[in-house]
PDB file of N, CA and C in Angstrom:
ATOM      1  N   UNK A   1     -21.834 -88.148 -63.273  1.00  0.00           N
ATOM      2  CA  UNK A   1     -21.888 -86.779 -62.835  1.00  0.00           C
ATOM      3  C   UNK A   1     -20.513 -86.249 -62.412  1.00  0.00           C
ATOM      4  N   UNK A   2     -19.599 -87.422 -61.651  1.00  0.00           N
ATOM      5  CA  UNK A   2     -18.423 -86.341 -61.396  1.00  0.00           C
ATOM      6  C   UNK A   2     -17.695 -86.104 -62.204  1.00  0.00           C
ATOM      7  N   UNK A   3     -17.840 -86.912 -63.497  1.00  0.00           N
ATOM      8  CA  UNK A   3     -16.914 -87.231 -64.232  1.00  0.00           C
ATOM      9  C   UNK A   3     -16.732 -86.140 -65.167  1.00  0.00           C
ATOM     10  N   UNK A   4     -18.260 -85.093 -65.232  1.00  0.00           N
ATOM     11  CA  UNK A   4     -18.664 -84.007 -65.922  1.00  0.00           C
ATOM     12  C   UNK A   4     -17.967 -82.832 -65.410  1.00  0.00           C
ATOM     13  N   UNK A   5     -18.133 -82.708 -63.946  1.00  0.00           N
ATOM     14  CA  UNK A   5     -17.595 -81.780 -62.903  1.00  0.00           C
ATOM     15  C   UNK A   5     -15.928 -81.849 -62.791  1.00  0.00           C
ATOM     16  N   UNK A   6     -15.203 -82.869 -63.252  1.00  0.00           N
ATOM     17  CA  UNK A   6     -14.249 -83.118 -63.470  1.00  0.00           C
ATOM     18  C   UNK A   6     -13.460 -82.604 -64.470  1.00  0.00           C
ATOM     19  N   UNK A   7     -14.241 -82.824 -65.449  1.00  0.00           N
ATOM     20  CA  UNK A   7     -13.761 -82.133 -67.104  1.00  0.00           C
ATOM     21  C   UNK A   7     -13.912 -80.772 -66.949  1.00  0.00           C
ATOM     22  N   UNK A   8     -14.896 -80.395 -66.509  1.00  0.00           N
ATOM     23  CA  UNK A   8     -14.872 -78.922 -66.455  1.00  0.00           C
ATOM     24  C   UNK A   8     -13.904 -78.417 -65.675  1.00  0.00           C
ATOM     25  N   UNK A   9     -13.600 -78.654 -64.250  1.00  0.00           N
ATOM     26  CA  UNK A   9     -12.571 -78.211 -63.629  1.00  0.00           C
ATOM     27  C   UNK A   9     -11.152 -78.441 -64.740  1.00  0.00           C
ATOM     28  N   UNK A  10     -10.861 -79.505 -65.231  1.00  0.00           N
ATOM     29  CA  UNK A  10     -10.055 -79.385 -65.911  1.00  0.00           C
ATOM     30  C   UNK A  10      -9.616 -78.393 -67.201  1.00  0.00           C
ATOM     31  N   UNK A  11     -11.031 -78.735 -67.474  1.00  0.00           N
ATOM     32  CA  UNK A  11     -10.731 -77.176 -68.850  1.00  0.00           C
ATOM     33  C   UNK A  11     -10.832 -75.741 -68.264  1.00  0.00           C
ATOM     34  N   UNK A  12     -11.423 -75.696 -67.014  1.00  0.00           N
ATOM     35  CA  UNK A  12     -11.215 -73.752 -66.431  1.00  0.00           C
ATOM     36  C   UNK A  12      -9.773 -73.975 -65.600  1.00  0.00           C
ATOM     37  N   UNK A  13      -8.658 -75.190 -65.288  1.00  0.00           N
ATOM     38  CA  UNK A  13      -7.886 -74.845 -64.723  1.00  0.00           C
ATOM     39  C   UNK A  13      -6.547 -74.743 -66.120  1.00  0.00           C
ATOM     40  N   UNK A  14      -7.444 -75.423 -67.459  1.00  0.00           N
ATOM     41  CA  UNK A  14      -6.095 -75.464 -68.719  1.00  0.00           C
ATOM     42  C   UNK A  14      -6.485 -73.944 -69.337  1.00  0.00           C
ATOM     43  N   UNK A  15      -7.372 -73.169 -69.087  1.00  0.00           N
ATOM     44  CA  UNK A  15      -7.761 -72.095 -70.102  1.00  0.00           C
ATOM     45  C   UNK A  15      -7.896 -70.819 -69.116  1.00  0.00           C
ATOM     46  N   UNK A  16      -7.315 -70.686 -67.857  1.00  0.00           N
ATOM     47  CA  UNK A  16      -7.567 -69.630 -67.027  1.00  0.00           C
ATOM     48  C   UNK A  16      -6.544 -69.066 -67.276  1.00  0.00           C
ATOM     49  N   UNK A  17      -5.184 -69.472 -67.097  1.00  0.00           N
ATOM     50  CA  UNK A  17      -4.440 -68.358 -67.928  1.00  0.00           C
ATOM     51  C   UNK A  17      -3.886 -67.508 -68.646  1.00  0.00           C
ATOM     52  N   UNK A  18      -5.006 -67.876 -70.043  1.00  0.00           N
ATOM     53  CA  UNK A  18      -4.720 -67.333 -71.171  1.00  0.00           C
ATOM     54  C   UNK A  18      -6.009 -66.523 -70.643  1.00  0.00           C
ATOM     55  N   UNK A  19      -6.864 -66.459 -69.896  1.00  0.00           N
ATOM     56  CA  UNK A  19      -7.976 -65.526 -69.753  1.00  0.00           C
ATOM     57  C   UNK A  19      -7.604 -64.417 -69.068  1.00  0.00           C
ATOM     58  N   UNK A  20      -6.405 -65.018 -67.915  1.00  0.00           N
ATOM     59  CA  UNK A  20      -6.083 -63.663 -67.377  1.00  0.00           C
ATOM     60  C   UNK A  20      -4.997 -62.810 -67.939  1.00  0.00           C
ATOM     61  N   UNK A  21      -4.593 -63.495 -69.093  1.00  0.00           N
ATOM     62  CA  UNK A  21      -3.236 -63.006 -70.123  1.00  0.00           C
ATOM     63  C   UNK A  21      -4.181 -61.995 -70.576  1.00  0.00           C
ATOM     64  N   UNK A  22      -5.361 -62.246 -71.225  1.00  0.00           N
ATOM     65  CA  UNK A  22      -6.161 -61.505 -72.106  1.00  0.00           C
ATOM     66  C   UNK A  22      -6.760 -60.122 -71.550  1.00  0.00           C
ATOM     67  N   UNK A  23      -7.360 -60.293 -70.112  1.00  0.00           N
ATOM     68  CA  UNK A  23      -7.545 -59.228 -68.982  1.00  0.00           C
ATOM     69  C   UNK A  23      -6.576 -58.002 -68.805  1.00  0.00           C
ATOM     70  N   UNK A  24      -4.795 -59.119 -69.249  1.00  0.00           N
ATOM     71  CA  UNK A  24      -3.582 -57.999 -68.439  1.00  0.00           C
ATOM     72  C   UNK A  24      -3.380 -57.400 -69.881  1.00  0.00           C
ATOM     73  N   UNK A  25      -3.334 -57.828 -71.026  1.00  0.00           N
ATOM     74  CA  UNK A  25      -2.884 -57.316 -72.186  1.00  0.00           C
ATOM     75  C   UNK A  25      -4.156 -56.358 -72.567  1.00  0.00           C
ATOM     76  N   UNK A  26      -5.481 -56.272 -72.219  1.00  0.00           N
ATOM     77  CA  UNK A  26      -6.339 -55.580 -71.984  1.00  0.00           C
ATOM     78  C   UNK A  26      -6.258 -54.051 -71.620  1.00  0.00           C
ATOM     79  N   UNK A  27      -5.651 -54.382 -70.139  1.00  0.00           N
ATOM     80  CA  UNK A  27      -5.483 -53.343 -69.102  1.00  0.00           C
ATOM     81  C   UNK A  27      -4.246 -52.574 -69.152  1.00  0.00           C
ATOM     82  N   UNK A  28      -3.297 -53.007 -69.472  1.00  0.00           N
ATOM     83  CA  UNK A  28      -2.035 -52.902 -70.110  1.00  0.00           C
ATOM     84  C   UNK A  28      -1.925 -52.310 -70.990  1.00  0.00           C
ATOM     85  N   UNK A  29      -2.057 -52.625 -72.199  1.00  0.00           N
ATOM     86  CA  UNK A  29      -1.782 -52.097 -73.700  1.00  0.00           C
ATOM     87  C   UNK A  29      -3.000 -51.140 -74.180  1.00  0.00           C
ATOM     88  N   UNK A  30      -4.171 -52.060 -74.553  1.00  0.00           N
ATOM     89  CA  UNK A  30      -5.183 -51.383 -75.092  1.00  0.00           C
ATOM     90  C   UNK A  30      -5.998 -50.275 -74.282  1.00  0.00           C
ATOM     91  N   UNK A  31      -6.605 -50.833 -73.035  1.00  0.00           N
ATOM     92  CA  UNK A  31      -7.290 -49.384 -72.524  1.00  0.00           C
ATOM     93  C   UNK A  31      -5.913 -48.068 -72.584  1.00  0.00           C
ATOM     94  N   UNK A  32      -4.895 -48.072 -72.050  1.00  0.00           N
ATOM     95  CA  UNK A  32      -4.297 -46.738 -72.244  1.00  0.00           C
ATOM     96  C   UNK A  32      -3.974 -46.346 -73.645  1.00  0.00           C
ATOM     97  N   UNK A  33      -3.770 -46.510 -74.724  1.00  0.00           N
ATOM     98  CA  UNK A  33      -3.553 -46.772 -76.076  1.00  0.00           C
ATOM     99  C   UNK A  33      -4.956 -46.142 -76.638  1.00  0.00           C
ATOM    100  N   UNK A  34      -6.024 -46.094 -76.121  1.00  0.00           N
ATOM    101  CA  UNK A  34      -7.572 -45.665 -76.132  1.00  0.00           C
ATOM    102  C   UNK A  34      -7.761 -44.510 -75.461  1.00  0.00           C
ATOM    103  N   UNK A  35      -6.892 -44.335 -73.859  1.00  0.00           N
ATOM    104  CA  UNK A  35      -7.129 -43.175 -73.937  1.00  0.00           C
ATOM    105  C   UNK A  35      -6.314 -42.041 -74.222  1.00  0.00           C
ATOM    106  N   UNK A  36      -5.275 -42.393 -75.058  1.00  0.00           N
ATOM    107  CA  UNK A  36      -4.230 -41.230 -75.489  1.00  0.00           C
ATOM    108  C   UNK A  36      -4.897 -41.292 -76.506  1.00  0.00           C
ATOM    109  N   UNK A  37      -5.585 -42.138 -77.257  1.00  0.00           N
ATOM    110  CA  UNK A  37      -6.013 -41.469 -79.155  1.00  0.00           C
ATOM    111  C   UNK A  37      -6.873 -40.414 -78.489  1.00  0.00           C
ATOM    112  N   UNK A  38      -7.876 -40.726 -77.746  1.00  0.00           N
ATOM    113  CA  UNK A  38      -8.897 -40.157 -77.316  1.00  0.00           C
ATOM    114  C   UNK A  38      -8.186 -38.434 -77.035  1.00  0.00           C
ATOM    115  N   UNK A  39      -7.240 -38.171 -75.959  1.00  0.00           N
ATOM    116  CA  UNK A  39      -6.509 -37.362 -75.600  1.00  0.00           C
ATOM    117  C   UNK A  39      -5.796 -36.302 -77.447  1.00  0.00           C
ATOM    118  N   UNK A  40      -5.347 -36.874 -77.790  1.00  0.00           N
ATOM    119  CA  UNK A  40      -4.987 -36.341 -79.142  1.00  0.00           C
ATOM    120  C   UNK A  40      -6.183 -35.853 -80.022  1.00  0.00           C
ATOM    121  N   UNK A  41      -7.087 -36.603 -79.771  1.00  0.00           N
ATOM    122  CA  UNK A  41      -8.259 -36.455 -81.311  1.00  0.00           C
ATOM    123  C   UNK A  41      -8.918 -35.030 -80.026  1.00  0.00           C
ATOM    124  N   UNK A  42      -8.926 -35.550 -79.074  1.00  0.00           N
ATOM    125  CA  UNK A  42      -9.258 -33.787 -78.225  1.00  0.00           C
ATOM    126  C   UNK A  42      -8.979 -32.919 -78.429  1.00  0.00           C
ATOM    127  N   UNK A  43      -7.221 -32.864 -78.354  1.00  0.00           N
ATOM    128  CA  UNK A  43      -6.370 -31.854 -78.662  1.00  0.00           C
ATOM    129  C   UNK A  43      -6.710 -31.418 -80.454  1.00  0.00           C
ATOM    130  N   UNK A  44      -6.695 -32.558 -81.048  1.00  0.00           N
ATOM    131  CA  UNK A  44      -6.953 -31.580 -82.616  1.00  0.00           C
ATOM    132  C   UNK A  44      -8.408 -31.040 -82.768  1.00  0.00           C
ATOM    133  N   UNK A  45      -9.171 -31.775 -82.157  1.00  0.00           N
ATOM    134  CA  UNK A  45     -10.168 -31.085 -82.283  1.00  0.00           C
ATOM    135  C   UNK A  45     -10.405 -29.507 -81.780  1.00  0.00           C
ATOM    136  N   UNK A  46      -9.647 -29.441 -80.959  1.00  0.00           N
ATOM    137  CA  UNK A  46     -10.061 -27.554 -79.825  1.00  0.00           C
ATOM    138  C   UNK A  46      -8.949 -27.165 -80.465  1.00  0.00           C
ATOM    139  N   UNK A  47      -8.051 -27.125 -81.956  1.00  0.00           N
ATOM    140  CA  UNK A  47      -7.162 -26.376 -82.091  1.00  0.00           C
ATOM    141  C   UNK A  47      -8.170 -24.955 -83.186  1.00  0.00           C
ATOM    142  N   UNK A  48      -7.679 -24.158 -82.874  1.00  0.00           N
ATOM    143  CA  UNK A  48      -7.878 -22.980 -83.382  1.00  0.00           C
ATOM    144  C   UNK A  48      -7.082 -21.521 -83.549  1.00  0.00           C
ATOM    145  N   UNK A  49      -7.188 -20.763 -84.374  1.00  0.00           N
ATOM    146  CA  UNK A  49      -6.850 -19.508 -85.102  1.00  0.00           C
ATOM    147  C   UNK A  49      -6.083 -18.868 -83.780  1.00  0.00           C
ATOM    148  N   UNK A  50      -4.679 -18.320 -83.607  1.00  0.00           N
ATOM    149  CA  UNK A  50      -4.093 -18.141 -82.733  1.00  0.00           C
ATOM    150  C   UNK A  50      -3.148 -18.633 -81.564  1.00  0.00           C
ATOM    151  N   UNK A  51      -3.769 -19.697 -81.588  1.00  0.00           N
ATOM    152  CA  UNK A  51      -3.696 -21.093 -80.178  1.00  0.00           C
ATOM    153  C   UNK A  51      -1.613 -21.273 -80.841  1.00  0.00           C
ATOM    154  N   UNK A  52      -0.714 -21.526 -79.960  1.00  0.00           N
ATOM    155  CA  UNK A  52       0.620 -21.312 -80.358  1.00  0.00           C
ATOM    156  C   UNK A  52       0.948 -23.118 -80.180  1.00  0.00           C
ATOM    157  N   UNK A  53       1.384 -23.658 -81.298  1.00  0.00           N
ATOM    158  CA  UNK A  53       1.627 -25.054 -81.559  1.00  0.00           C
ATOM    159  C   UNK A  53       2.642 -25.632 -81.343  1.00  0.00           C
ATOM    160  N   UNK A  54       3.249 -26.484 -81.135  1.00  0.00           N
ATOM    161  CA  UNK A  54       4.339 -27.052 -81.583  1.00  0.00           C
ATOM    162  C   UNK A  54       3.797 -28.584 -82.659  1.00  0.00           C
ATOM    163  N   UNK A  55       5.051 -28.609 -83.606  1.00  0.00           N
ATOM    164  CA  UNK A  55       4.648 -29.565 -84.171  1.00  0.00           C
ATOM    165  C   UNK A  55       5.611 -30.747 -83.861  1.00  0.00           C
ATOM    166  N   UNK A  56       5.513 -32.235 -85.112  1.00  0.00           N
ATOM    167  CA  UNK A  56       5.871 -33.042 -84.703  1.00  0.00           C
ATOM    168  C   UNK A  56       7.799 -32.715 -85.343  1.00  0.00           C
ATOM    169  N   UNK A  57       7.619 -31.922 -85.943  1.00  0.00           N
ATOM    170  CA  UNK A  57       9.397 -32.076 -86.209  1.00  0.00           C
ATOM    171  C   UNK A  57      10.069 -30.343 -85.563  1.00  0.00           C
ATOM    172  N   UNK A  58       8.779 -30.034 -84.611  1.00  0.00           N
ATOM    173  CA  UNK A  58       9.593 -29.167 -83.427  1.00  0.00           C
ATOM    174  C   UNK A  58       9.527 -28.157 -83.695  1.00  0.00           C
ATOM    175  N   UNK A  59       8.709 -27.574 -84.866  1.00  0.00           N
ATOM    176  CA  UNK A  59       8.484 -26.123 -85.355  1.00  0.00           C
ATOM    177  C   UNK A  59       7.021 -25.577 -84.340  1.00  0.00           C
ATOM    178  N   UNK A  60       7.837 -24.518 -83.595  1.00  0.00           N
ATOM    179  CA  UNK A  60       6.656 -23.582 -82.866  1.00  0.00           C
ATOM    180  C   UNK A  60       6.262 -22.767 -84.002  1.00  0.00           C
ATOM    181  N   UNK A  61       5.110 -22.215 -83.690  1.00  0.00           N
ATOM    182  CA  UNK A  61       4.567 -21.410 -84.601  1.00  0.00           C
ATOM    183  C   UNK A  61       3.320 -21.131 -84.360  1.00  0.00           C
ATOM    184  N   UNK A  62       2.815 -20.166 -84.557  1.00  0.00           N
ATOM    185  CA  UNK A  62       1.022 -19.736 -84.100  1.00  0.00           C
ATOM    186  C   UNK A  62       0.187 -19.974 -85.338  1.00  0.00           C
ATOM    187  N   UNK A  63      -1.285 -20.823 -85.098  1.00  0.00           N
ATOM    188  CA  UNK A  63      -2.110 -21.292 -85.953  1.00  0.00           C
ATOM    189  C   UNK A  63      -2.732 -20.123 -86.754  1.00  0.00           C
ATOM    190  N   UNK A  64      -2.438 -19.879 -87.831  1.00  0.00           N
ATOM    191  CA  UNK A  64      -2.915 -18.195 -88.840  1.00  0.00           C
ATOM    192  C   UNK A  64      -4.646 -19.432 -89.490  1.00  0.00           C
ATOM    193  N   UNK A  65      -4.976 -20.576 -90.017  1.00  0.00           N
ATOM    194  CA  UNK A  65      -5.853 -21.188 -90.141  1.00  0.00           C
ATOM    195  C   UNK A  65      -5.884 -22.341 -90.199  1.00  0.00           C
ATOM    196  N   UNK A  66      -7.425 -22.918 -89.785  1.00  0.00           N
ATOM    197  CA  UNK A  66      -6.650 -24.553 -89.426  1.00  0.00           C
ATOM    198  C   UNK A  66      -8.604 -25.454 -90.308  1.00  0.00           C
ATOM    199  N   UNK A  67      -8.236 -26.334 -91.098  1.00  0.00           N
ATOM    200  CA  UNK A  67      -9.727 -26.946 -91.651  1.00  0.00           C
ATOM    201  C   UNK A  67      -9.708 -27.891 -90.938  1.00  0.00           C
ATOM    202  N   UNK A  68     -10.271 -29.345 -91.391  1.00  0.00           N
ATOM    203  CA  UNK A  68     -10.386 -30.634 -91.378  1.00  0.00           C
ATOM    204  C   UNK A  68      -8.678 -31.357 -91.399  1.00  0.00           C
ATOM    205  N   UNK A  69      -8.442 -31.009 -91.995  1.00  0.00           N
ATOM    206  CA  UNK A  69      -7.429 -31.565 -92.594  1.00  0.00           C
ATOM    207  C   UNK A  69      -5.775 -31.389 -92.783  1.00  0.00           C
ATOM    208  N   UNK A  70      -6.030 -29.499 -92.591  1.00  0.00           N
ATOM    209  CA  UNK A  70      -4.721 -28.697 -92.927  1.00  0.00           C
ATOM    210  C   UNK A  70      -4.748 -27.880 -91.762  1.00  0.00           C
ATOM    211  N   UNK A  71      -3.637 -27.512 -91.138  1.00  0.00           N
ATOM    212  CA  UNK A  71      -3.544 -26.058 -90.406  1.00  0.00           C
ATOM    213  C   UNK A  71      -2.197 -25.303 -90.934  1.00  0.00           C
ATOM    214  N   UNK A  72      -2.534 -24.027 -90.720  1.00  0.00           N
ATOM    215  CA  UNK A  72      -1.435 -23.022 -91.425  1.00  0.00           C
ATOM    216  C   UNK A  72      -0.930 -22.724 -90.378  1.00  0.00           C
ATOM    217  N   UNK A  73       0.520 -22.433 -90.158  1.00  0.00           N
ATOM    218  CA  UNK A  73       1.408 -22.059 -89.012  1.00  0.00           C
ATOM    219  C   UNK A  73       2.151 -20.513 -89.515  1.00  0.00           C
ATOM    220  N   UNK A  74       2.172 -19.688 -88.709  1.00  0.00           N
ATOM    221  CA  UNK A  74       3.328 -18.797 -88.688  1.00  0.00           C
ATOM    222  C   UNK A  74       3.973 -18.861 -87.702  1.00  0.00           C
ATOM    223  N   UNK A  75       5.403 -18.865 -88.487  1.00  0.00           N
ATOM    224  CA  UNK A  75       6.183 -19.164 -87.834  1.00  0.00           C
ATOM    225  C   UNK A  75       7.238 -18.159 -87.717  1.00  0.00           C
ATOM    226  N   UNK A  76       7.183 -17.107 -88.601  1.00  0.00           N
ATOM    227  CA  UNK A  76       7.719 -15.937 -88.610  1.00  0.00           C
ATOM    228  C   UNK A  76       6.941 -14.740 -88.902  1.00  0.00           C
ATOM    229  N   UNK A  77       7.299 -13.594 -89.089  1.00  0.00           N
ATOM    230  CA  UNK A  77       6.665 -12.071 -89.439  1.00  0.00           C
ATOM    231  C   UNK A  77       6.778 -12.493 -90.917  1.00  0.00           C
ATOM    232  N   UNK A  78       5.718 -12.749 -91.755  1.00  0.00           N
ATOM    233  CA  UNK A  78       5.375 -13.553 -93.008  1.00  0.00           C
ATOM    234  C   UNK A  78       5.777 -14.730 -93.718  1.00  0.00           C
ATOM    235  N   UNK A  79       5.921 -15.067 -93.000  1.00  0.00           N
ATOM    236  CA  UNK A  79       6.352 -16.341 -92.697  1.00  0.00           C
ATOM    237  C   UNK A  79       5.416 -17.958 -92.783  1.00  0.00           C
ATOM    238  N   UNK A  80       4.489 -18.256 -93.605  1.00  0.00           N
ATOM    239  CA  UNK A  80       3.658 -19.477 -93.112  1.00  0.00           C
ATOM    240  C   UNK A  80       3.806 -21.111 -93.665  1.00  0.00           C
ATOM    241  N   UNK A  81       3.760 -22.240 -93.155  1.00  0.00           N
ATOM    242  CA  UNK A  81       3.797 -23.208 -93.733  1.00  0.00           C
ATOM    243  C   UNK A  81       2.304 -24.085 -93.241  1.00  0.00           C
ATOM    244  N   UNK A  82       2.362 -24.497 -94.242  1.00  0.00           N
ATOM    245  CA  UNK A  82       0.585 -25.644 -94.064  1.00  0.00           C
ATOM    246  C   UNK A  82       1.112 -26.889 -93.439  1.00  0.00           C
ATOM    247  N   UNK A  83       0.550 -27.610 -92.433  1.00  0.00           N
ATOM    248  CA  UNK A  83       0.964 -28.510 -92.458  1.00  0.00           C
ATOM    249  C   UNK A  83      -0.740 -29.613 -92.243  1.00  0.00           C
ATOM    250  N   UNK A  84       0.006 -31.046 -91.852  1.00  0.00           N
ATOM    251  CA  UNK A  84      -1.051 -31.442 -92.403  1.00  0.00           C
ATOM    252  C   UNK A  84      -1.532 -31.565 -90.557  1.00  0.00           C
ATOM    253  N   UNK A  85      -2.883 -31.634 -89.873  1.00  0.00           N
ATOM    254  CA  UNK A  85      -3.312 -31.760 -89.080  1.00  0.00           C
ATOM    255  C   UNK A  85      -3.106 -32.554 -87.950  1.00  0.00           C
ATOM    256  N   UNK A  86      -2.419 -33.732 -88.388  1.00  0.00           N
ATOM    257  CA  UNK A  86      -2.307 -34.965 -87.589  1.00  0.00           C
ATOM    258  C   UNK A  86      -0.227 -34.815 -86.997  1.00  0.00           C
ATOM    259  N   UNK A  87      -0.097 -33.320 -88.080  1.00  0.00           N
ATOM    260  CA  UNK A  87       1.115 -32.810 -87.189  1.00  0.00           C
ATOM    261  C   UNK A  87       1.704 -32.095 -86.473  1.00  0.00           C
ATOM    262  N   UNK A  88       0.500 -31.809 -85.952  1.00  0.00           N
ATOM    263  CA  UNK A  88       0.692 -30.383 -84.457  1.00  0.00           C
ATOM    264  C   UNK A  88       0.794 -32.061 -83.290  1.00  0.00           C
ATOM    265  N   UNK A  89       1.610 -31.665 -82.621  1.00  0.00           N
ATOM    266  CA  UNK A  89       1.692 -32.533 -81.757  1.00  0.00           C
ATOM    267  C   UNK A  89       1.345 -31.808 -79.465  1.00  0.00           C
ATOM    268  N   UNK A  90       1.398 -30.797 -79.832  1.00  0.00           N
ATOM    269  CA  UNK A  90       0.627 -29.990 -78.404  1.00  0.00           C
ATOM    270  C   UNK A  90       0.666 -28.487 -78.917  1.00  0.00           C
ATOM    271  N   UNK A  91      -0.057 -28.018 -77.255  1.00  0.00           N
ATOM    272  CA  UNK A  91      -0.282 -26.290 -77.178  1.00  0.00           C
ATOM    273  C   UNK A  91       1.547 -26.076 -76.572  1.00  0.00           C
ATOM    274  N   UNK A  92       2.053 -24.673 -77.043  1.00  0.00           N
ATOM    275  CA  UNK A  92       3.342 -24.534 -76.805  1.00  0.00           C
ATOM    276  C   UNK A  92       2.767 -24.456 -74.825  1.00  0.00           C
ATOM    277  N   UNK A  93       1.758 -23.961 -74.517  1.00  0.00           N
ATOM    278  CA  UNK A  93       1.371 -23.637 -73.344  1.00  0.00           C
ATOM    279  C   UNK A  93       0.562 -24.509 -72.786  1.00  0.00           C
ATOM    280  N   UNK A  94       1.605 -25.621 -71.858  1.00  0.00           N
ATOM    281  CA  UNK A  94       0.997 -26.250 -70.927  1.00  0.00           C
ATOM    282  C   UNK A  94      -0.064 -26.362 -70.370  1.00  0.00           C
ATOM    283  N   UNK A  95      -0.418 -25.149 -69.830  1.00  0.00           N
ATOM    284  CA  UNK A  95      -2.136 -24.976 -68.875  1.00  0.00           C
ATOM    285  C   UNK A  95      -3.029 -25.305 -69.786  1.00  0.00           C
ATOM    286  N   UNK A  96      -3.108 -25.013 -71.015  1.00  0.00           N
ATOM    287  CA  UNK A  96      -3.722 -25.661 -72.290  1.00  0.00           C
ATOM    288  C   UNK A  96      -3.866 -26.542 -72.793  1.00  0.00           C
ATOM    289  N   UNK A  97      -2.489 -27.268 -72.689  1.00  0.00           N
ATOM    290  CA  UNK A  97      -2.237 -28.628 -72.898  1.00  0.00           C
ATOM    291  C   UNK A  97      -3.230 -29.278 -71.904  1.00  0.00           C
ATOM    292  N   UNK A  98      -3.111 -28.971 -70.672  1.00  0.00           N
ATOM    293  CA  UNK A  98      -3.586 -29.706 -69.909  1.00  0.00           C
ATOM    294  C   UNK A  98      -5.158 -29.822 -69.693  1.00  0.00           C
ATOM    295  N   UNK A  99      -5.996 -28.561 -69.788  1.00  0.00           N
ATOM    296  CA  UNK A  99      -7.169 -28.449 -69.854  1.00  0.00           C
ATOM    297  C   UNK A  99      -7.913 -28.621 -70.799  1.00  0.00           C
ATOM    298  N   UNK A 100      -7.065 -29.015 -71.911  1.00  0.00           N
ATOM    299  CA  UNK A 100      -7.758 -29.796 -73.175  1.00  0.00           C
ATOM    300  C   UNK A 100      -7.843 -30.921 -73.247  1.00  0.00           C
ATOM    301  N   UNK A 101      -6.741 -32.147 -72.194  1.00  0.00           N
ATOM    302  CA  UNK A 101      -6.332 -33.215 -72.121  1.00  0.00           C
ATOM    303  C   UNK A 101      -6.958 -33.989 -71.180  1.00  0.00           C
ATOM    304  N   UNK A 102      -7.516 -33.147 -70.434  1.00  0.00           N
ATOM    305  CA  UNK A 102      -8.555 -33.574 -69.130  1.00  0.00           C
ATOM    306  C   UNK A 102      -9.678 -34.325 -69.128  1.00  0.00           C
TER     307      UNK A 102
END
């Protein structure tokens, strides 16, 4: 019997720190990493007709139409470029940013 109680202590004192490695790389990396996709797929989702963008290579511009897939930017007085969805990167307006991000 001790000899059982023995082994076991031995294998939860050789395998506990890769358990709590697994906990910190957990808490660490992946949960926040989960909740910024989460935070983004928010933000593209509530974008709409008007809403003023910035994108990922820094072009402001106001959303003229936006699908699944594509949103149209003006960016001047006739002025529009399509871009693809996953490259609006925020609202030019903070309070927006933020109450979408919440």
């Amino acid at each position: 019997m001790e000899g059982i109680s023995g082994d076991f202590l031995t294998a939860v004192l050789t395998y506990w720190p890769f358990v709590a490695m697994a906990i910190i790389f957990y808490f660490m990396l992946y949960r926040p990493q989960k909740k910024e996709q989460k935070k983004r797929e928010l933000l593209l989702n509530s974008l709409k007709k008007g809403d003023k963008v910035i994108t990922v290579g820094g072009i402001h511009g106001v959303i003229a139409a936006v699908n699944k897939t594509k949103v149209t930017l003006t960016v001047a007085e006739n002025v529009k470029i399509d871009f693809e969805l996953a490259a609006v990167t925020r609202f030019q307006d903070q309070t927006k940013q933020d109450i979408v991000t919440k």
